[in-house]
N, C-alpha and C. Protein backbone atom coordinates (compact mmCIF):
# COMPACT_ATOMS: atom_id res chain seq x y z
N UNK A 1 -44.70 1.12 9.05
CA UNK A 1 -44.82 -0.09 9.83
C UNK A 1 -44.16 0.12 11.19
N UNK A 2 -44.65 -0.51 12.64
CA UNK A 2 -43.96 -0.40 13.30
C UNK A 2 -42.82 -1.34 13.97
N UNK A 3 -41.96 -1.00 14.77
CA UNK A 3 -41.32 -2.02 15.22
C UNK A 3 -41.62 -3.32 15.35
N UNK A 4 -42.62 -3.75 15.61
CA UNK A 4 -43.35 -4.84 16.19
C UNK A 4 -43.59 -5.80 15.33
N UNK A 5 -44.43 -4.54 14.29
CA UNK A 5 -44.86 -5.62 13.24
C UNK A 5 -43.64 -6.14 12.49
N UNK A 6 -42.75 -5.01 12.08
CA UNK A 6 -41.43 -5.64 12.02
C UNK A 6 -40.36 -6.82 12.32
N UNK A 7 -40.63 -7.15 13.67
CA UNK A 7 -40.36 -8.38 14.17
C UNK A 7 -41.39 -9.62 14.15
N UNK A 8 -42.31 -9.02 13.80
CA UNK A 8 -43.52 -10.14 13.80
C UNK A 8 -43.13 -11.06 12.32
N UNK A 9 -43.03 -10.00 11.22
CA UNK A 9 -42.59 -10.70 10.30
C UNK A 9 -41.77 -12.03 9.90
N UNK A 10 -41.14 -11.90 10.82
CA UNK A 10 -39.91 -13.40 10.83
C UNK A 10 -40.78 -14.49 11.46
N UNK A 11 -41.30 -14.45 11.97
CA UNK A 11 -42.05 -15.72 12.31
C UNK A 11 -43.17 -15.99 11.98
N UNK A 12 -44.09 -17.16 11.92
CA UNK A 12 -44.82 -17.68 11.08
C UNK A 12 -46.51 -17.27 11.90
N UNK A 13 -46.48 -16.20 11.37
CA UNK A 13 -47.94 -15.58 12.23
C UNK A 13 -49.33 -14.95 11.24
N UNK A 14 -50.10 -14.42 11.98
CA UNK A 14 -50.92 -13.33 10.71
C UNK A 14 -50.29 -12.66 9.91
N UNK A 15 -49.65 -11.97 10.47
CA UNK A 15 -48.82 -10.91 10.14
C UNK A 15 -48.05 -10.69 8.60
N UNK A 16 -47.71 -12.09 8.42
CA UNK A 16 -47.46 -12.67 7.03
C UNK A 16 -48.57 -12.99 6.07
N UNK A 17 -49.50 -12.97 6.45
CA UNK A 17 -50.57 -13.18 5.45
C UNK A 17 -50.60 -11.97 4.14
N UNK A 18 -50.67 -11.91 3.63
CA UNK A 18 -50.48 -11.17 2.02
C UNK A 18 -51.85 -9.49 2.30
N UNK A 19 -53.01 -10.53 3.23
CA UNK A 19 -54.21 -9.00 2.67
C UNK A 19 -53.83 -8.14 4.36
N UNK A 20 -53.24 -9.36 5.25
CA UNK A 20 -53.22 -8.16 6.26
C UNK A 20 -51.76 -7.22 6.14
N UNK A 21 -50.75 -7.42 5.41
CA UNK A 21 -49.55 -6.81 5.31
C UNK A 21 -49.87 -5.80 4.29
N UNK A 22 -51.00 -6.18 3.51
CA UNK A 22 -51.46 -5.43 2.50
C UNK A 22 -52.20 -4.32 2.98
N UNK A 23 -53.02 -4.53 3.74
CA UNK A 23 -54.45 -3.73 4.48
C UNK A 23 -53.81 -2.88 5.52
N UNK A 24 -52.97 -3.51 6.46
CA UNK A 24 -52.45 -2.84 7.56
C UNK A 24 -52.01 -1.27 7.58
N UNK A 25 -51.43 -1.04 6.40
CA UNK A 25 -50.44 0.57 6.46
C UNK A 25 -52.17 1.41 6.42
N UNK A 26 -52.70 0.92 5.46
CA UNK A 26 -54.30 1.37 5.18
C UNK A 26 -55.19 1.81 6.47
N UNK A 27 -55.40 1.20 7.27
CA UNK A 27 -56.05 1.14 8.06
C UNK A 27 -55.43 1.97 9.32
N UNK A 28 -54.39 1.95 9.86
CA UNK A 28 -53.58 2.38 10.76
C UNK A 28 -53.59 4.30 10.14
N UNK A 29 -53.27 4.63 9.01
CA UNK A 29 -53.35 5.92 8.32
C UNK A 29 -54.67 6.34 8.22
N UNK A 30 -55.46 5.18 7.72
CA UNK A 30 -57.52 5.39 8.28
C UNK A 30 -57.61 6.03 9.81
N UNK A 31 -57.15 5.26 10.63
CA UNK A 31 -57.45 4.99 11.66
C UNK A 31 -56.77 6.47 12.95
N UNK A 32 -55.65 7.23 12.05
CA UNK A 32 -55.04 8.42 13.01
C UNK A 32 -55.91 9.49 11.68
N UNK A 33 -56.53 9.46 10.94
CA UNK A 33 -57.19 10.23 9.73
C UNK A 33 -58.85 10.79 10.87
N UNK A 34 -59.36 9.43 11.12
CA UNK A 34 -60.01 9.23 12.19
C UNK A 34 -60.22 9.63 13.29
N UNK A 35 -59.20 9.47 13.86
CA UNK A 35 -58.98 10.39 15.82
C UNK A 35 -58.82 11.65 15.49
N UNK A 36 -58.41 12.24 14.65
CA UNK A 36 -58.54 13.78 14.22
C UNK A 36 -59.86 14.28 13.86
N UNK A 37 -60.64 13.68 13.56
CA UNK A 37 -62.04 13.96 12.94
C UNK A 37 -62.86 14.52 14.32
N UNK A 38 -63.80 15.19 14.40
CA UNK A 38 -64.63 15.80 15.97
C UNK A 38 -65.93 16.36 15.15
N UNK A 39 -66.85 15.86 15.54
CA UNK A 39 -68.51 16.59 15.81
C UNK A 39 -68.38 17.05 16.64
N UNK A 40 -69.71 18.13 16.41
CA UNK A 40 -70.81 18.13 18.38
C UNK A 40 -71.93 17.54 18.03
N UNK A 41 -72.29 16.75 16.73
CA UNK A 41 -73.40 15.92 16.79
C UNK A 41 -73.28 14.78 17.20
N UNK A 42 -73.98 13.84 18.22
CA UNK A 42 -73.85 12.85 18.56
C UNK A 42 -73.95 11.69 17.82
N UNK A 43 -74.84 11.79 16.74
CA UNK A 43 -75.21 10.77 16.08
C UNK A 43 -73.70 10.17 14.69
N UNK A 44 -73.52 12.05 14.84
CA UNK A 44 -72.38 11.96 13.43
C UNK A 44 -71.10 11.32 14.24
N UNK A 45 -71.20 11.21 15.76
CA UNK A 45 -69.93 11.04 16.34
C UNK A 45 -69.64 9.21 16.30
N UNK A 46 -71.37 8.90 16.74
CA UNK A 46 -71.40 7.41 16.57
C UNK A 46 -71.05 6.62 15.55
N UNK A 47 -71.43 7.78 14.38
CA UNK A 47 -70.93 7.21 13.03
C UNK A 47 -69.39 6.99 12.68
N UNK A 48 -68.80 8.26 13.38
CA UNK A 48 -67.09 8.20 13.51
C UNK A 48 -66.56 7.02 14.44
N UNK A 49 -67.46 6.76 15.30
CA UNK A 49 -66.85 5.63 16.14
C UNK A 49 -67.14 4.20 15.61
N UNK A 50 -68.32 4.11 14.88
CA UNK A 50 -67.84 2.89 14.26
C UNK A 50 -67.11 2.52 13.17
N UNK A 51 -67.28 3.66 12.35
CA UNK A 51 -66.09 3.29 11.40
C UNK A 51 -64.48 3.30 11.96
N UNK A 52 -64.13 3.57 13.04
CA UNK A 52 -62.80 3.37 13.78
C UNK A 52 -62.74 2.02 14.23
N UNK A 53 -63.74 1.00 14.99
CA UNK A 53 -64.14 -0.46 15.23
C UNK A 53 -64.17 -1.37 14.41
N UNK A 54 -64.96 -0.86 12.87
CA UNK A 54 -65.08 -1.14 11.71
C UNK A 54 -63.43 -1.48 11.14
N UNK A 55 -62.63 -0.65 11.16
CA UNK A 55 -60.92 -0.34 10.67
C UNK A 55 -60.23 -1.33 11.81
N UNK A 56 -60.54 -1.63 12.84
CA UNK A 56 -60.12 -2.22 13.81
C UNK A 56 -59.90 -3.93 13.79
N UNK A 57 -61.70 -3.68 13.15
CA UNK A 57 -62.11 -4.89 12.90
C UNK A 57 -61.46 -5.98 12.03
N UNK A 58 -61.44 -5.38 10.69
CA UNK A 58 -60.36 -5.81 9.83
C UNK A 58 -59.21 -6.35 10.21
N UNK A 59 -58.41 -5.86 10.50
CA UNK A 59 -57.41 -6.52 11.16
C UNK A 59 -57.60 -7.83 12.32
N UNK A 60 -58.45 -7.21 13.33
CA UNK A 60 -58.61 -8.49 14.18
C UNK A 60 -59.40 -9.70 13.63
N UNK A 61 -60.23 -9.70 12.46
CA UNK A 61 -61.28 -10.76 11.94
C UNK A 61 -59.65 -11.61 11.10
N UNK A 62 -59.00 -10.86 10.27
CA UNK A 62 -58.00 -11.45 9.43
C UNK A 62 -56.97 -11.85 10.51
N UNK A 63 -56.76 -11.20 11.56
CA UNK A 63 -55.48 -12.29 12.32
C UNK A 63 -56.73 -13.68 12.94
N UNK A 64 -57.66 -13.35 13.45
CA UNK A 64 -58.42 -14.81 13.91
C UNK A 64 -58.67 -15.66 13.08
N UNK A 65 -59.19 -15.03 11.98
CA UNK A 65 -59.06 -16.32 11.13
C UNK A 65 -57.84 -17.24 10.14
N UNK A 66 -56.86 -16.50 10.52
CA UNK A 66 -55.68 -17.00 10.15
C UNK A 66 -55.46 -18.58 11.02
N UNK A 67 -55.49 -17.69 12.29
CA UNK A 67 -54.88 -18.77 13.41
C UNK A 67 -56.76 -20.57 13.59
N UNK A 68 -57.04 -20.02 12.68
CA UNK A 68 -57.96 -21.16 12.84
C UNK A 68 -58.08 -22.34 11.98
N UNK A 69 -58.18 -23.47 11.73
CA UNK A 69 -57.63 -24.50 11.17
C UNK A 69 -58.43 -25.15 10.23
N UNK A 70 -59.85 -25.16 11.11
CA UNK A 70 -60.95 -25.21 9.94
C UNK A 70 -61.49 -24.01 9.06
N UNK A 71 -61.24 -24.40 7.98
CA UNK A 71 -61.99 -24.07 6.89
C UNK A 71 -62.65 -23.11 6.52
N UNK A 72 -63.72 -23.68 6.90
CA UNK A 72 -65.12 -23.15 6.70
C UNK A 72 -64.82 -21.53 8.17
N UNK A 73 -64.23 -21.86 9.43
CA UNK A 73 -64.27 -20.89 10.34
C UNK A 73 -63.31 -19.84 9.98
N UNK A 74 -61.98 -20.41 8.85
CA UNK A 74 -61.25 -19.54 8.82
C UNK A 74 -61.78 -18.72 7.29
N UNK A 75 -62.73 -19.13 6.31
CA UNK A 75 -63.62 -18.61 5.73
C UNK A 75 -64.31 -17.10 6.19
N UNK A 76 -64.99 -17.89 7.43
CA UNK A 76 -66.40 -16.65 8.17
C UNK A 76 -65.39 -15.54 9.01
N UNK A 77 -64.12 -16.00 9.43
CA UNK A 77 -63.66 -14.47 9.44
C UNK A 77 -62.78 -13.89 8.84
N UNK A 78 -62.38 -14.68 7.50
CA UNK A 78 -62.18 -13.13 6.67
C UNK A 78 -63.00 -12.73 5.98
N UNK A 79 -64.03 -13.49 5.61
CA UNK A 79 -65.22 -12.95 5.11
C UNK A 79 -65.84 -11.39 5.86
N UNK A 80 -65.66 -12.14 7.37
CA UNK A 80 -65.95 -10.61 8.27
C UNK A 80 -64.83 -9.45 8.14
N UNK A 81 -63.80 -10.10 8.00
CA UNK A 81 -63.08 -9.13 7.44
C UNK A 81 -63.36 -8.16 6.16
N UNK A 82 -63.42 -8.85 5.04
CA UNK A 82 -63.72 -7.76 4.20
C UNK A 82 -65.27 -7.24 4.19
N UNK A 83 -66.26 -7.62 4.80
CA UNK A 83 -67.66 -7.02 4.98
C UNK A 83 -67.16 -6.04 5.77
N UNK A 84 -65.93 -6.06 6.85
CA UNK A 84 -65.74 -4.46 7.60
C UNK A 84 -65.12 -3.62 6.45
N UNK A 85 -64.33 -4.35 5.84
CA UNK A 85 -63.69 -3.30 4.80
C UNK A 85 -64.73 -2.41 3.97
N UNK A 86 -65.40 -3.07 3.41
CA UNK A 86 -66.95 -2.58 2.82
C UNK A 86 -67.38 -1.66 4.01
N UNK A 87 -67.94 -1.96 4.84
CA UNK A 87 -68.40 -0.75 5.68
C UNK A 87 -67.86 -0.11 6.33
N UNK A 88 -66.63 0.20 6.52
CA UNK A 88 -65.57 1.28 6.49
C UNK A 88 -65.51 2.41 5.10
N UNK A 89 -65.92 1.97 4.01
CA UNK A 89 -65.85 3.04 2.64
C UNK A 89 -67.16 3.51 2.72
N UNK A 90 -67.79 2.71 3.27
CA UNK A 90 -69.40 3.06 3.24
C UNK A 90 -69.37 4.52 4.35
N UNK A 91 -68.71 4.12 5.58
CA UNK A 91 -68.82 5.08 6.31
C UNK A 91 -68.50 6.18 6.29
N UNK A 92 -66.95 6.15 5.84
CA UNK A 92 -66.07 7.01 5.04
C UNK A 92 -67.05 8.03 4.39
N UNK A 93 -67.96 7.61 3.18
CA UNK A 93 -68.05 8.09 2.56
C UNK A 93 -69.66 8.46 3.28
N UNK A 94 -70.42 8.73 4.24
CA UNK A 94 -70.87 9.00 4.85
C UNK A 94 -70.41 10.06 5.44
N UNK A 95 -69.43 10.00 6.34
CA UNK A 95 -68.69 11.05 6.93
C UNK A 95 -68.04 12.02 6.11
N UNK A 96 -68.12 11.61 5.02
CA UNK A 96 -67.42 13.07 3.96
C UNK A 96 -68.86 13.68 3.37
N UNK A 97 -70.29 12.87 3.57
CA UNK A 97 -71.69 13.91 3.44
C UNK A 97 -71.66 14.97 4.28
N UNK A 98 -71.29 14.73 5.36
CA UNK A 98 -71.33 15.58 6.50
C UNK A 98 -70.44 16.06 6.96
N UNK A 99 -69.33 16.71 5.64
CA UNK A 99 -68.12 17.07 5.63
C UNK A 99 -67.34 17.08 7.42
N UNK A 100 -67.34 15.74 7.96
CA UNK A 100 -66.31 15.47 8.80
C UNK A 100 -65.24 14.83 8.44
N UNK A 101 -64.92 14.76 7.08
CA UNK A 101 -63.98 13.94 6.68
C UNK A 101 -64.23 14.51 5.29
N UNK A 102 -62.81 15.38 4.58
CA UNK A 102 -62.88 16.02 3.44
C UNK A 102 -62.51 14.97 2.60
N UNK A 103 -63.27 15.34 1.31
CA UNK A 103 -62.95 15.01 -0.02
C UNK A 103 -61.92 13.94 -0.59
N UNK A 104 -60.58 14.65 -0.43
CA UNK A 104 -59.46 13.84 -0.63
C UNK A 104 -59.12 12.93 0.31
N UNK A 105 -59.04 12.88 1.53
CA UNK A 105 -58.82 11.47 2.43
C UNK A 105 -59.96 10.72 1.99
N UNK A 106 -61.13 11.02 1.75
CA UNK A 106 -62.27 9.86 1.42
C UNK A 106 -61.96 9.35 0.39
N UNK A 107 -61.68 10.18 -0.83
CA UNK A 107 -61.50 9.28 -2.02
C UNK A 107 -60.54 8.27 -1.98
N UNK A 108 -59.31 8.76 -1.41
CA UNK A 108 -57.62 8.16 -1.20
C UNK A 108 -58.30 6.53 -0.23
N UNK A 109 -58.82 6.90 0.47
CA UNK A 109 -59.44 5.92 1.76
C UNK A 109 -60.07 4.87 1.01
N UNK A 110 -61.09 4.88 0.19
CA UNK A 110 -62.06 4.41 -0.47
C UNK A 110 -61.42 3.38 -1.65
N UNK A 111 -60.84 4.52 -2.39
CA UNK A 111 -60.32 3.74 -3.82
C UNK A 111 -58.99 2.76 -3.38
N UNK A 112 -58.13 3.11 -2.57
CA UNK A 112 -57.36 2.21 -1.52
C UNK A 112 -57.74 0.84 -1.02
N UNK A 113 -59.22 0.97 -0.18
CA UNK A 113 -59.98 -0.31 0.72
C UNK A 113 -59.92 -0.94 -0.93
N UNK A 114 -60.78 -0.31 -1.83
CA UNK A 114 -61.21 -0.97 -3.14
C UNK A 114 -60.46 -2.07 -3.76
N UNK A 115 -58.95 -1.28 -3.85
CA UNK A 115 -57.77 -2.15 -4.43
C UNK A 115 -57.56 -3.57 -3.43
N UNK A 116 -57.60 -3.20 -2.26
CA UNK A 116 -57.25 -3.96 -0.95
C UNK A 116 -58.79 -5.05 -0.96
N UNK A 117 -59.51 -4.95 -1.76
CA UNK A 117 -61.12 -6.12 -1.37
C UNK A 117 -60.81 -6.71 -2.39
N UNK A 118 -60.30 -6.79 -3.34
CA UNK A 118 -59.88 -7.29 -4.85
C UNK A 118 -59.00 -8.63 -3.80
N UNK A 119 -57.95 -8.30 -3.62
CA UNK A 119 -56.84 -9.26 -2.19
C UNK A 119 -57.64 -10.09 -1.76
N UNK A 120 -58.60 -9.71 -0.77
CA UNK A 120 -59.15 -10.22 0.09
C UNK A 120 -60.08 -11.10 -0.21
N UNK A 121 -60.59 -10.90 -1.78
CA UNK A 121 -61.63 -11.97 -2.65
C UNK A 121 -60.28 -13.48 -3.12
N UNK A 122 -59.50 -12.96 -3.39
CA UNK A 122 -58.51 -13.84 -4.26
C UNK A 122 -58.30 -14.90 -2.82
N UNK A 123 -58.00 -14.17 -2.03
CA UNK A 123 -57.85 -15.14 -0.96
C UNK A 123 -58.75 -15.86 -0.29
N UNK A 124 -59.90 -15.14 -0.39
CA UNK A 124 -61.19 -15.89 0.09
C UNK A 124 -61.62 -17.25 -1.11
N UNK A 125 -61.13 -17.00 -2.61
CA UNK A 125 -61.50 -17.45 -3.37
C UNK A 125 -60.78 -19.28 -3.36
N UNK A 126 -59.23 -18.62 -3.14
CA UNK A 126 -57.99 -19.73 -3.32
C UNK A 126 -58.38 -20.55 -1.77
N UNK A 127 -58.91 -20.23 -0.81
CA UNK A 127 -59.68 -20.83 0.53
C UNK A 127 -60.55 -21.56 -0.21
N UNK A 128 -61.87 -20.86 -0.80
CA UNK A 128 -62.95 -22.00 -1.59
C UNK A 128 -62.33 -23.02 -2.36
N UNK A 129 -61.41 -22.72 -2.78
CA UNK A 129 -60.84 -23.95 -3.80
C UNK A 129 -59.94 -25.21 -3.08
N UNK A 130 -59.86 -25.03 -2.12
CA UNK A 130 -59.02 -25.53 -1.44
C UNK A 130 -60.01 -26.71 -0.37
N UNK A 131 -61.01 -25.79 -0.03
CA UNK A 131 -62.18 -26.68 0.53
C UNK A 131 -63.06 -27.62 -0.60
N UNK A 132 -62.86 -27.58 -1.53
CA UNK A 132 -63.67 -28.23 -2.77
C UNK A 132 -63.05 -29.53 -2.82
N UNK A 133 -61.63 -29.48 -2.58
CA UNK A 133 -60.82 -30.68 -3.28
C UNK A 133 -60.98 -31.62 -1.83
């Protein structure tokens, strides 16, 4: 974790939310796993660049929809949140067809997001229940 987020903690922000404190170490270790990765195919490179946007994404969909008040809006972005999480393993595991990304970081990457979308349902779920009443 870094300093920042460190101090972020004490006060009443995203940051405290349970799937992004959860997701965060994940993604950030995705995400320098990532900048190490290099094609010379262009297409395989586009694929590396969105799954880095994709990892990005996550995080920024779960802090916006934190800070939003309705419902239903703070619903549609963590929902977008974990649809990036999903296509981040997807990609992952794309990029390890085309061995730019070996074996063991994909699996570690993958079965990781996996544990971490389990979170992200419970919370999406305890949101639905909350809009019902």
């Amino acid at each position: 974790m870094t300093k920042l987020f460190s101090s972020l903690e004490s006060t009443k922000c995203f940051t405290n939310l349970n799937a992004y404190k959860t997701v965060y170490p994940s993604v950030v270790s995705c995400l320098e796993t990532l900048y190490t990765c290099n094609s010379d195919n262009k297409d395989l490179l586009n694929i590396l660049s969105e799954a880095k946007c994709n990892c990005i994404d996550i995080l920024n969909n779960l802090a916006i929809g934190y800070n939003r008040y309705n419902i239903k809006d703070k619903l549609y972005f963590y929902n977008l949140s974990r649809n990036c999480l999903s296509k981040v393993q997807s990609l992952l595991i794309l990029l390890n067809s085309f061995n730019i990304l070996n074996f063991e970081k994909t699996d570690l990457f993958v079965k990781k997001f996996q544990e971490d979308l389990k979170l992200f349902n419970g919370t999406i779920r305890k949101i639905e229940n909350l809009e019902k009443k």
